[in-house]
C-alpha atoms as a PDB file:
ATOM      1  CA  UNK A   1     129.348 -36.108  10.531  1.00  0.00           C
ATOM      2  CA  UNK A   2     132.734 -37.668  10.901  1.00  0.00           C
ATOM      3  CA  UNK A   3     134.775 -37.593  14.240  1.00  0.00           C
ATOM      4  CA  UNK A   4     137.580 -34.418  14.143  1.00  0.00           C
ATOM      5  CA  UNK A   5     140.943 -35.471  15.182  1.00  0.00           C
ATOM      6  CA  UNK A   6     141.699 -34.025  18.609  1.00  0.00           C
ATOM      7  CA  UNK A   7     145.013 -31.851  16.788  1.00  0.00           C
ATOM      8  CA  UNK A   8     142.641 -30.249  14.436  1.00  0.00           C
ATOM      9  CA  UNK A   9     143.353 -26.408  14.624  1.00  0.00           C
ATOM     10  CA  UNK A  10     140.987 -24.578  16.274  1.00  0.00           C
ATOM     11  CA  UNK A  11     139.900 -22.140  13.047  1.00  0.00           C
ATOM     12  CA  UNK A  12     139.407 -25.283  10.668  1.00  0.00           C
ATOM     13  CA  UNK A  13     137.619 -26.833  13.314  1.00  0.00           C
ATOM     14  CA  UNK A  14     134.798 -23.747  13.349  1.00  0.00           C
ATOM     15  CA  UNK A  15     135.027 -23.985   9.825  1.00  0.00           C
ATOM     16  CA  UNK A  16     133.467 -27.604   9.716  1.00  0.00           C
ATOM     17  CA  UNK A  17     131.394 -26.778  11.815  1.00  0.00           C
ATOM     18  CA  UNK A  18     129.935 -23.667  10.283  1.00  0.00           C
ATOM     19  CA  UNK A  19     129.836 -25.344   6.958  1.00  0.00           C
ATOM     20  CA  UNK A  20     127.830 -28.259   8.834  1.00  0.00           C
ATOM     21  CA  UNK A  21     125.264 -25.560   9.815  1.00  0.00           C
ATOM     22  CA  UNK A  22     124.790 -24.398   6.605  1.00  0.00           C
ATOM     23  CA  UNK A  23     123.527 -27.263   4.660  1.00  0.00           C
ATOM     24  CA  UNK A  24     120.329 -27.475   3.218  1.00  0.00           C
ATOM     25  CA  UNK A  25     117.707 -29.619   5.258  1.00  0.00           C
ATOM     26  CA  UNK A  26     115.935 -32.412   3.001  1.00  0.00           C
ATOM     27  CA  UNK A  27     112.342 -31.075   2.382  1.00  0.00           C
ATOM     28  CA  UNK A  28     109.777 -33.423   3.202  1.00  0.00           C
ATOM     29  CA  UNK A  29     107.615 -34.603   0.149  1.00  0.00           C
ATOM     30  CA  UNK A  30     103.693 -34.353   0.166  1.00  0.00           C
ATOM     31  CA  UNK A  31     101.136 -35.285  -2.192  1.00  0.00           C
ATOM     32  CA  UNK A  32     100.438 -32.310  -4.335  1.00  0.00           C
ATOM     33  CA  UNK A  33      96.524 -31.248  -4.005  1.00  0.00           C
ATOM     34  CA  UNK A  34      94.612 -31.265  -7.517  1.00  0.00           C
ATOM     35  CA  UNK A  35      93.513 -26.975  -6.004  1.00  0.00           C
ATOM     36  CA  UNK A  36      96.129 -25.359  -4.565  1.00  0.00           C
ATOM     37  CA  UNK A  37      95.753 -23.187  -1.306  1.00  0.00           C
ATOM     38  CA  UNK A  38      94.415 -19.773  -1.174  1.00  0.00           C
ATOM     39  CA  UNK A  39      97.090 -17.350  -0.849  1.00  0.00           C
ATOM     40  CA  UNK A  40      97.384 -15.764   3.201  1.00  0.00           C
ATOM     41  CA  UNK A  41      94.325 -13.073   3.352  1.00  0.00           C
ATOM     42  CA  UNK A  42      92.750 -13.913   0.058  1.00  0.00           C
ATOM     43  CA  UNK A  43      89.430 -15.342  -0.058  1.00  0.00           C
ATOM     44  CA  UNK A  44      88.200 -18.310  -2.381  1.00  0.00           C
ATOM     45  CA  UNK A  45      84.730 -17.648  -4.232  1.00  0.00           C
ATOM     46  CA  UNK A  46      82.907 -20.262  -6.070  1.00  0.00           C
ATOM     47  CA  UNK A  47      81.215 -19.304  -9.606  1.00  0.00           C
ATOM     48  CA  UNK A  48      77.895 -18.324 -10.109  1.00  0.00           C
ATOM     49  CA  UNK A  49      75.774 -21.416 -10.690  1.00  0.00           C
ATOM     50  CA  UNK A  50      71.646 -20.705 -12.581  1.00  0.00           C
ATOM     51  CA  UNK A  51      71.299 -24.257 -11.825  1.00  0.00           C
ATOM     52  CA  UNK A  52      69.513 -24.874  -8.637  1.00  0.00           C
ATOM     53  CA  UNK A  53      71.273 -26.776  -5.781  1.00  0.00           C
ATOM     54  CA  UNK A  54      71.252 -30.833  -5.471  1.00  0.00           C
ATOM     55  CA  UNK A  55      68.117 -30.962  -2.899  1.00  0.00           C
ATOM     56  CA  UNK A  56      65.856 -28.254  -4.687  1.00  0.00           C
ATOM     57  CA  UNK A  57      66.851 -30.017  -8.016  1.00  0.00           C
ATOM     58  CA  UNK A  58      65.899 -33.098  -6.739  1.00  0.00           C
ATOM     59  CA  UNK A  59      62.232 -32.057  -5.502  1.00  0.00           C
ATOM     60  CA  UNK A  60      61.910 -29.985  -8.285  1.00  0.00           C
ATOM     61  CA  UNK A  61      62.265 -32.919 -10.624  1.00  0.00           C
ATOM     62  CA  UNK A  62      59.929 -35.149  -8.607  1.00  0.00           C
ATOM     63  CA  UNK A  63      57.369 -33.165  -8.555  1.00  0.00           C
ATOM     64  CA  UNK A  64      57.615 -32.910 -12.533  1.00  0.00           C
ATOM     65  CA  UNK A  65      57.876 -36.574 -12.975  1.00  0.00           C
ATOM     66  CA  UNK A  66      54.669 -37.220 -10.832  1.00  0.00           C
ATOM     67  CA  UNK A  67      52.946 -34.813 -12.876  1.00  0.00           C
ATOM     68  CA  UNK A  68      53.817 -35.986 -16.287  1.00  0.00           C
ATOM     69  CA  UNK A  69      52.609 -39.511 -14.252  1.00  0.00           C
ATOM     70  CA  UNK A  70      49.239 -38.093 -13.266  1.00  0.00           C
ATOM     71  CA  UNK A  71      48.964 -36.892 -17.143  1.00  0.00           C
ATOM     72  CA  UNK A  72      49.455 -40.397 -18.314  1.00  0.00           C
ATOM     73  CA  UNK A  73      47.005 -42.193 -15.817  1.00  0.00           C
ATOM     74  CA  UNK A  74      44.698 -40.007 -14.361  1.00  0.00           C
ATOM     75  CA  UNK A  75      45.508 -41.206 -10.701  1.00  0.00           C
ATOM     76  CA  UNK A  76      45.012 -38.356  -8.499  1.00  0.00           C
ATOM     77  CA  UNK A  77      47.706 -39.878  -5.960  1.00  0.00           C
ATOM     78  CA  UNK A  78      50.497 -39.074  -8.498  1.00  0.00           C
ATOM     79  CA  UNK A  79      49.033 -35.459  -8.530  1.00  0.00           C
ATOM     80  CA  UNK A  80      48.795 -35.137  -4.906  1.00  0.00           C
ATOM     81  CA  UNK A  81      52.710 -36.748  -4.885  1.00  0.00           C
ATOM     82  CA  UNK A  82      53.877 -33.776  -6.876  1.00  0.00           C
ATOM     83  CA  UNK A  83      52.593 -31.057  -4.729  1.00  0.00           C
ATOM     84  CA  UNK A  84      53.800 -32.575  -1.761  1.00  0.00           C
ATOM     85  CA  UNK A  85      56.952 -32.552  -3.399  1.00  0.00           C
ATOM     86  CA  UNK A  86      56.882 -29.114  -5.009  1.00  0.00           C
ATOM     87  CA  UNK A  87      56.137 -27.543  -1.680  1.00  0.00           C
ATOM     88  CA  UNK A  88      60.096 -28.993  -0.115  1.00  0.00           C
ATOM     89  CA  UNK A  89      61.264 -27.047  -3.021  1.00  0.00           C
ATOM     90  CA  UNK A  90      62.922 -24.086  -0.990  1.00  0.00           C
ATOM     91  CA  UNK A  91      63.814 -20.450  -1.905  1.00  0.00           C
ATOM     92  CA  UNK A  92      65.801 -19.359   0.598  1.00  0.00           C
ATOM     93  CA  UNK A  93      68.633 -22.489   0.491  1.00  0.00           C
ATOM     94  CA  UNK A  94      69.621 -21.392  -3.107  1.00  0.00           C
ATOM     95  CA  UNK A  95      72.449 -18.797  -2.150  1.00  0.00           C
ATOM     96  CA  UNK A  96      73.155 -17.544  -5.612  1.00  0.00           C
ATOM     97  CA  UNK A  97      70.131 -14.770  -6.714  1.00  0.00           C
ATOM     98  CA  UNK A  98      70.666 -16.467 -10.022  1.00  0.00           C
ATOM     99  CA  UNK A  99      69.900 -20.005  -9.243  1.00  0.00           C
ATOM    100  CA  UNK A 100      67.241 -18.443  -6.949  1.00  0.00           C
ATOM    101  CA  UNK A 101      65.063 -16.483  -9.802  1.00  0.00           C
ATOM    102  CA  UNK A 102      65.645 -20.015 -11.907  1.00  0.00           C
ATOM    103  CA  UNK A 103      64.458 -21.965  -9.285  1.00  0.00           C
ATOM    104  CA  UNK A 104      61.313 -19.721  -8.904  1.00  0.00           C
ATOM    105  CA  UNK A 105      60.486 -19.222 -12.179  1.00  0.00           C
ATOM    106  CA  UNK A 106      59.966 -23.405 -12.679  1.00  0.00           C
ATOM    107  CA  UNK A 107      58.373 -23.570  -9.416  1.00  0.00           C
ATOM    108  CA  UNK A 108      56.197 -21.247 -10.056  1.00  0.00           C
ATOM    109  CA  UNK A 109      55.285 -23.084 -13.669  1.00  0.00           C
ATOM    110  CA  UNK A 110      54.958 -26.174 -11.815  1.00  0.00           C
ATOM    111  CA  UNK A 111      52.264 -24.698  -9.357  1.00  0.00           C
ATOM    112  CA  UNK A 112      50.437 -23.425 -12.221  1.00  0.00           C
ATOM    113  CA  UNK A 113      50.504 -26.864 -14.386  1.00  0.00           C
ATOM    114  CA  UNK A 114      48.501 -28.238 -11.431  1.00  0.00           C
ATOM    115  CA  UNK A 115      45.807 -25.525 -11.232  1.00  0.00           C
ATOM    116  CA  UNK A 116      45.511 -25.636 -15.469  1.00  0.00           C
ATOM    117  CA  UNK A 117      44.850 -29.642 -14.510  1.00  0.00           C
ATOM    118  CA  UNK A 118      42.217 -29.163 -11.916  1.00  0.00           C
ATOM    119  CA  UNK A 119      40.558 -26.503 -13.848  1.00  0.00           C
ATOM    120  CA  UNK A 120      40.630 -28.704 -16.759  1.00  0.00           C
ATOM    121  CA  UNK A 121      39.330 -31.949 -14.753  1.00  0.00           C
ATOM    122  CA  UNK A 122      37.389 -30.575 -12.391  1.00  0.00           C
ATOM    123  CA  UNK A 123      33.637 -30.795 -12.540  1.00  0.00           C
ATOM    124  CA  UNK A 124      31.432 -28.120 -11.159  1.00  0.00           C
ATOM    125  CA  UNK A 125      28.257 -29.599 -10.972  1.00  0.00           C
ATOM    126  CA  UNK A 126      29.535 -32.548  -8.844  1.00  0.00           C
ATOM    127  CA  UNK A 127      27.768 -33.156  -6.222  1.00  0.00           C
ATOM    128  CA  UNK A 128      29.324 -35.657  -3.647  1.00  0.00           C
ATOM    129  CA  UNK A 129      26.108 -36.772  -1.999  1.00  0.00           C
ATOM    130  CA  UNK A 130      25.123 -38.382  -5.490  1.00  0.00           C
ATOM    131  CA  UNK A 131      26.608 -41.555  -5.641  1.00  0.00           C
ATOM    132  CA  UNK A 132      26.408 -43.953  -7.954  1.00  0.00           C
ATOM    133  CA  UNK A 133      25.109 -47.559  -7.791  1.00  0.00           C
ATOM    134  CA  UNK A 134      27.788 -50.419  -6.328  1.00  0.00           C
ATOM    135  CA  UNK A 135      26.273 -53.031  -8.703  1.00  0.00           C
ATOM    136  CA  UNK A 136      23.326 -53.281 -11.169  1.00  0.00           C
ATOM    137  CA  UNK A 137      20.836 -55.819 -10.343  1.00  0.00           C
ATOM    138  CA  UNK A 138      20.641 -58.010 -13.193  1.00  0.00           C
ATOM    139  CA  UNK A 139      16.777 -58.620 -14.992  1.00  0.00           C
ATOM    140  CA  UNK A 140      15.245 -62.003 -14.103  1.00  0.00           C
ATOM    141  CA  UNK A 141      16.154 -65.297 -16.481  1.00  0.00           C
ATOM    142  CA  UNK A 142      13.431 -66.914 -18.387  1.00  0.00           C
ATOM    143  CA  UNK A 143      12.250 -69.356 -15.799  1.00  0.00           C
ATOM    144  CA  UNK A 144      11.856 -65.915 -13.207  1.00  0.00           C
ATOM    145  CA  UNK A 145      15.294 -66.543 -11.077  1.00  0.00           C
ATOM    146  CA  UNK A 146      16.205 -63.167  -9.911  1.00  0.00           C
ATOM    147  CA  UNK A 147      19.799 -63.145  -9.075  1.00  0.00           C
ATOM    148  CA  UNK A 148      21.096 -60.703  -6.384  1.00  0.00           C
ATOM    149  CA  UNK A 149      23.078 -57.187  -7.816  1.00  0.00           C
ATOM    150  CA  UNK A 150      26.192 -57.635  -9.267  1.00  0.00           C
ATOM    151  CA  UNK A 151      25.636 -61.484 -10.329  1.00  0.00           C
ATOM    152  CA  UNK A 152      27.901 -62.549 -13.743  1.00  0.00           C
ATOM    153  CA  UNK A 153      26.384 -61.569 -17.113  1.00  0.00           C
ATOM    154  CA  UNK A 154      26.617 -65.225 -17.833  1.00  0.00           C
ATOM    155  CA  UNK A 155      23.514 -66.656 -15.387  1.00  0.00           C
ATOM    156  CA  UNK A 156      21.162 -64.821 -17.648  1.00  0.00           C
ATOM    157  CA  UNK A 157      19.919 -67.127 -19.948  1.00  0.00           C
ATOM    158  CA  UNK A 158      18.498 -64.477 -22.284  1.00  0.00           C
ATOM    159  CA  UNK A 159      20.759 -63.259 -25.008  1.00  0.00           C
ATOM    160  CA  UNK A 160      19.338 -59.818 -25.204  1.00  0.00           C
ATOM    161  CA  UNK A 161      18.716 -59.472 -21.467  1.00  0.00           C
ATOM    162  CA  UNK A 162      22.320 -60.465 -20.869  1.00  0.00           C
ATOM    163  CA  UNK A 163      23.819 -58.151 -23.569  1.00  0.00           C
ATOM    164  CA  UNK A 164      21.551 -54.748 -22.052  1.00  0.00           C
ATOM    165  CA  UNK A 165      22.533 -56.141 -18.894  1.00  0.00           C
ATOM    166  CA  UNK A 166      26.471 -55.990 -19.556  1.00  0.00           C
ATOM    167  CA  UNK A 167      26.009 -52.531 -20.610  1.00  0.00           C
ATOM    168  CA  UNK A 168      24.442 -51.600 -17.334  1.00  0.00           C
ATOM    169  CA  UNK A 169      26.986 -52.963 -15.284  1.00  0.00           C
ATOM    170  CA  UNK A 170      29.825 -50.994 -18.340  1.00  0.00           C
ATOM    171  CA  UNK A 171      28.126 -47.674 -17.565  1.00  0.00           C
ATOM    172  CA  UNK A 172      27.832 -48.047 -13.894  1.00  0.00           C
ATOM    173  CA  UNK A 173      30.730 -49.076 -13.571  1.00  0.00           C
ATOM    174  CA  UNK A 174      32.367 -45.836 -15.432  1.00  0.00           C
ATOM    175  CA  UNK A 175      30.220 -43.540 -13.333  1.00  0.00           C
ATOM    176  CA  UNK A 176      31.765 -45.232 -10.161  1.00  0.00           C
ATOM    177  CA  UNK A 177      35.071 -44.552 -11.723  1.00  0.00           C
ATOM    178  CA  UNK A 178      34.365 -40.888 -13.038  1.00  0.00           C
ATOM    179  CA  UNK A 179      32.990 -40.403  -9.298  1.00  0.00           C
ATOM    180  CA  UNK A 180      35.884 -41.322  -7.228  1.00  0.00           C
ATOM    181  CA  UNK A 181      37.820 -39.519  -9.757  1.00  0.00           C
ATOM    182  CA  UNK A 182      35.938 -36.361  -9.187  1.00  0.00           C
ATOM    183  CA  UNK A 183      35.851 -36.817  -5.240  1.00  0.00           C
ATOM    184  CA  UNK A 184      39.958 -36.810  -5.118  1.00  0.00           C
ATOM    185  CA  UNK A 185      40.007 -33.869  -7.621  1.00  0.00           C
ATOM    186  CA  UNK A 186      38.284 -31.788  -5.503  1.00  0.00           C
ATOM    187  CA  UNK A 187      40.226 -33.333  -1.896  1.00  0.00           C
ATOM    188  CA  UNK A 188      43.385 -31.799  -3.928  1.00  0.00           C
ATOM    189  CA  UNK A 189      41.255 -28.218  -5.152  1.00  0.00           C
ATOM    190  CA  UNK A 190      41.576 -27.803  -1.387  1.00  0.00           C
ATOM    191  CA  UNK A 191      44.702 -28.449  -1.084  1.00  0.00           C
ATOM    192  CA  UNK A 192      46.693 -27.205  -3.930  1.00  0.00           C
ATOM    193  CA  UNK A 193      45.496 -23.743  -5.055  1.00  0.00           C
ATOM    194  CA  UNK A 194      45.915 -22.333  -1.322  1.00  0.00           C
ATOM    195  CA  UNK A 195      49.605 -23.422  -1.128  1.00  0.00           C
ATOM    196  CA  UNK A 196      50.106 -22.094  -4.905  1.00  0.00           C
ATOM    197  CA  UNK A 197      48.344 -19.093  -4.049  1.00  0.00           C
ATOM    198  CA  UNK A 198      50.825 -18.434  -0.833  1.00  0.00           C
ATOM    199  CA  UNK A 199      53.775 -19.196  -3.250  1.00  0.00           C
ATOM    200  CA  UNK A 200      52.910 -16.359  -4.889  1.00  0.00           C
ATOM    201  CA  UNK A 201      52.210 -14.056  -2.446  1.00  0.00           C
ATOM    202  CA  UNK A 202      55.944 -14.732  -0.876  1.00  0.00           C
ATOM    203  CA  UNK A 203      57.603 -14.687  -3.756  1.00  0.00           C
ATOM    204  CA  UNK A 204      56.108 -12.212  -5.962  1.00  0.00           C
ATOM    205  CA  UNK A 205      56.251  -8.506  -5.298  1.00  0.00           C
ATOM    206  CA  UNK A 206      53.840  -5.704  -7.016  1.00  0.00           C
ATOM    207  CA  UNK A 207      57.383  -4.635  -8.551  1.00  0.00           C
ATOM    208  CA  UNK A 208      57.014  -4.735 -12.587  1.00  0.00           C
ATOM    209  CA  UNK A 209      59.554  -7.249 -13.232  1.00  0.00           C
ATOM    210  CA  UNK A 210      57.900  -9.835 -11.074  1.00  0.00           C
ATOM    211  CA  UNK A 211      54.336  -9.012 -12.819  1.00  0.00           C
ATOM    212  CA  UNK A 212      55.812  -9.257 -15.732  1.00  0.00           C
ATOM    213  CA  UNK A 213      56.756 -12.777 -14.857  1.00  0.00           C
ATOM    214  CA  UNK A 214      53.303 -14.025 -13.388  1.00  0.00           C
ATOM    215  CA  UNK A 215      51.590 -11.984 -16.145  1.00  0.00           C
ATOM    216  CA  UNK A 216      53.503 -14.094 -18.707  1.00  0.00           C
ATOM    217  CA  UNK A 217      53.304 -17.484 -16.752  1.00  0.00           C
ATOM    218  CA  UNK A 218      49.725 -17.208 -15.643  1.00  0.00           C
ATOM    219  CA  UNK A 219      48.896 -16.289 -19.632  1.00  0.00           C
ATOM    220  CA  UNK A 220      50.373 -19.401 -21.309  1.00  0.00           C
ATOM    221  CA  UNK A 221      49.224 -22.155 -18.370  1.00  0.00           C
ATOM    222  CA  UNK A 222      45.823 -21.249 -17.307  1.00  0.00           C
ATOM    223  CA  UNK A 223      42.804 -20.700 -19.030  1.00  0.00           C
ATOM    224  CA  UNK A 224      40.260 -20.384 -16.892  1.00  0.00           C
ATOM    225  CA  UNK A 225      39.473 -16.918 -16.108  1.00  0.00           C
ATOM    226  CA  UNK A 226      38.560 -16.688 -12.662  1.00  0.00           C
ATOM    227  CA  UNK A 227      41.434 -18.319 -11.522  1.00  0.00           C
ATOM    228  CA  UNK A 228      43.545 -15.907 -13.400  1.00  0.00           C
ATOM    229  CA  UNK A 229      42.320 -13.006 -12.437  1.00  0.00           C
ATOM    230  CA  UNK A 230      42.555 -13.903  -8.868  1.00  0.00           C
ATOM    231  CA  UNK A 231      46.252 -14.891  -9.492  1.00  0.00           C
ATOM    232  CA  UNK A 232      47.045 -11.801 -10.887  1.00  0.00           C
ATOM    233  CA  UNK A 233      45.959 -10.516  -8.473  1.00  0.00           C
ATOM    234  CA  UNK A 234      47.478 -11.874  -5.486  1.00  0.00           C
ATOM    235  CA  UNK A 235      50.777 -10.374  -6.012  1.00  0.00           C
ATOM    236  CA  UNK A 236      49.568  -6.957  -7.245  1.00  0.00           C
ATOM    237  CA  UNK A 237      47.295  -6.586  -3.663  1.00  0.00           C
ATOM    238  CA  UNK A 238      50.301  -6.693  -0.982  1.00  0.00           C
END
């Protein structure tokens, strides 16, 4: 503000000064946020999401892709993969009841998809302690060599002999398969249908619209009838 002669008057001098006091202040400029604040004693609410959040979503899709896996290949490790990651998948982190009955439903389906496979795969009559042969032992050539179990096809000089031979070692060799196979299938029948079983039980109450639910998901994914009676029944019992 400029310097005011000494022989101002008195009155114009308050009236600078008033006026001085009276001017706007410059405002100071800040970026503008792309959501404005909430206004003083309101309160901010997200939408309603059905879609489950990021960490559920991403077990949840894990365990689906391992399955589709196991479908394709028949390894029992991709099957054992997707339980491990369908059991992460938790309930109680999905804060919307929305995304929460979503999120069971498909968990639920998932659970079920496994039992329908090990039903399916599963072979009663297996009996562990029957194991098949490591190798064949090949028949003797034509000048009486007998080489040990397991030898090439080839070192039989005998067309025939070697042929019969080479289907030995084909079928053994697809029982040694089909057992391993069978000996993993049942490691997981003791490990999946108790932690399906308890999904259930905590998640499904006797009230009719969560029967209706496991009614209608047990009746389109499994087929075998024990095993749906005694998932039926889980829910109704407690």
């Amino acid at each position: 503000m400029a310097r005011i002669p000494v022989a101002v008057p008195l009155a114009v001098l308050l009236a600078v000064l008033l006026s001085a006091a009276c001017e706007p202040k410059p405002s100071t400029v800040t970026q503008s946020s792309a959501t404005p604040p909430a206004a003083t004693g309101t309160k901010t609410t997200l939408p309603a999401t059905s879609e489950p959040t990021m960490t559920n979503a991403k077990h949840l899709k894990e365990a689906r892709t391992h399955t589709e896996d196991f479908e394709k290949t028949n390894d029992p490790e991709t099957l054992r993969d997707a339980y491990m990651a369908l059991e992460n998948v938790s309930l109680v982190d999905e804060p919307d009841p929305s995304a929460q009955r979503a999120l069971r439903t498909e968990t639920l389906r998932l659970w079920l998809q496994m039992l329908a496979i090990l039903d399916k795969l599963l072979d009663p009559k297996f009996d562990p302690d029957v194991a098949p042969e490591l190798s064949v032992q090949p028949p003797p050539t034509k000048g009486g060599v007998v080489f040990p179990p397991g030898a090439d096809p080839s070192v039989i000089d005998d067309p025939l002999a070697r042929e019969r031979y080479a289907k030995e070692i084909e079928a053994n060799n697809a029982k040694i398969i089909r057992y391993n196979m069978q000996v993993k299938l049942h490691r997981l029948e003791e490990r999946i249908p108790p932690r399906a079983e308890a999904f259930i039980r905590d998640y499904y109450t006797p009230a009719a619209v969560d029967q209706d639910e496991l009614k209608q998901a047990v009746g389109e994914l499994i087929e075998n009838p024990a095993r749906k009676q005694r998932l039926l029944q889980l829910a109704a019992s407690h």
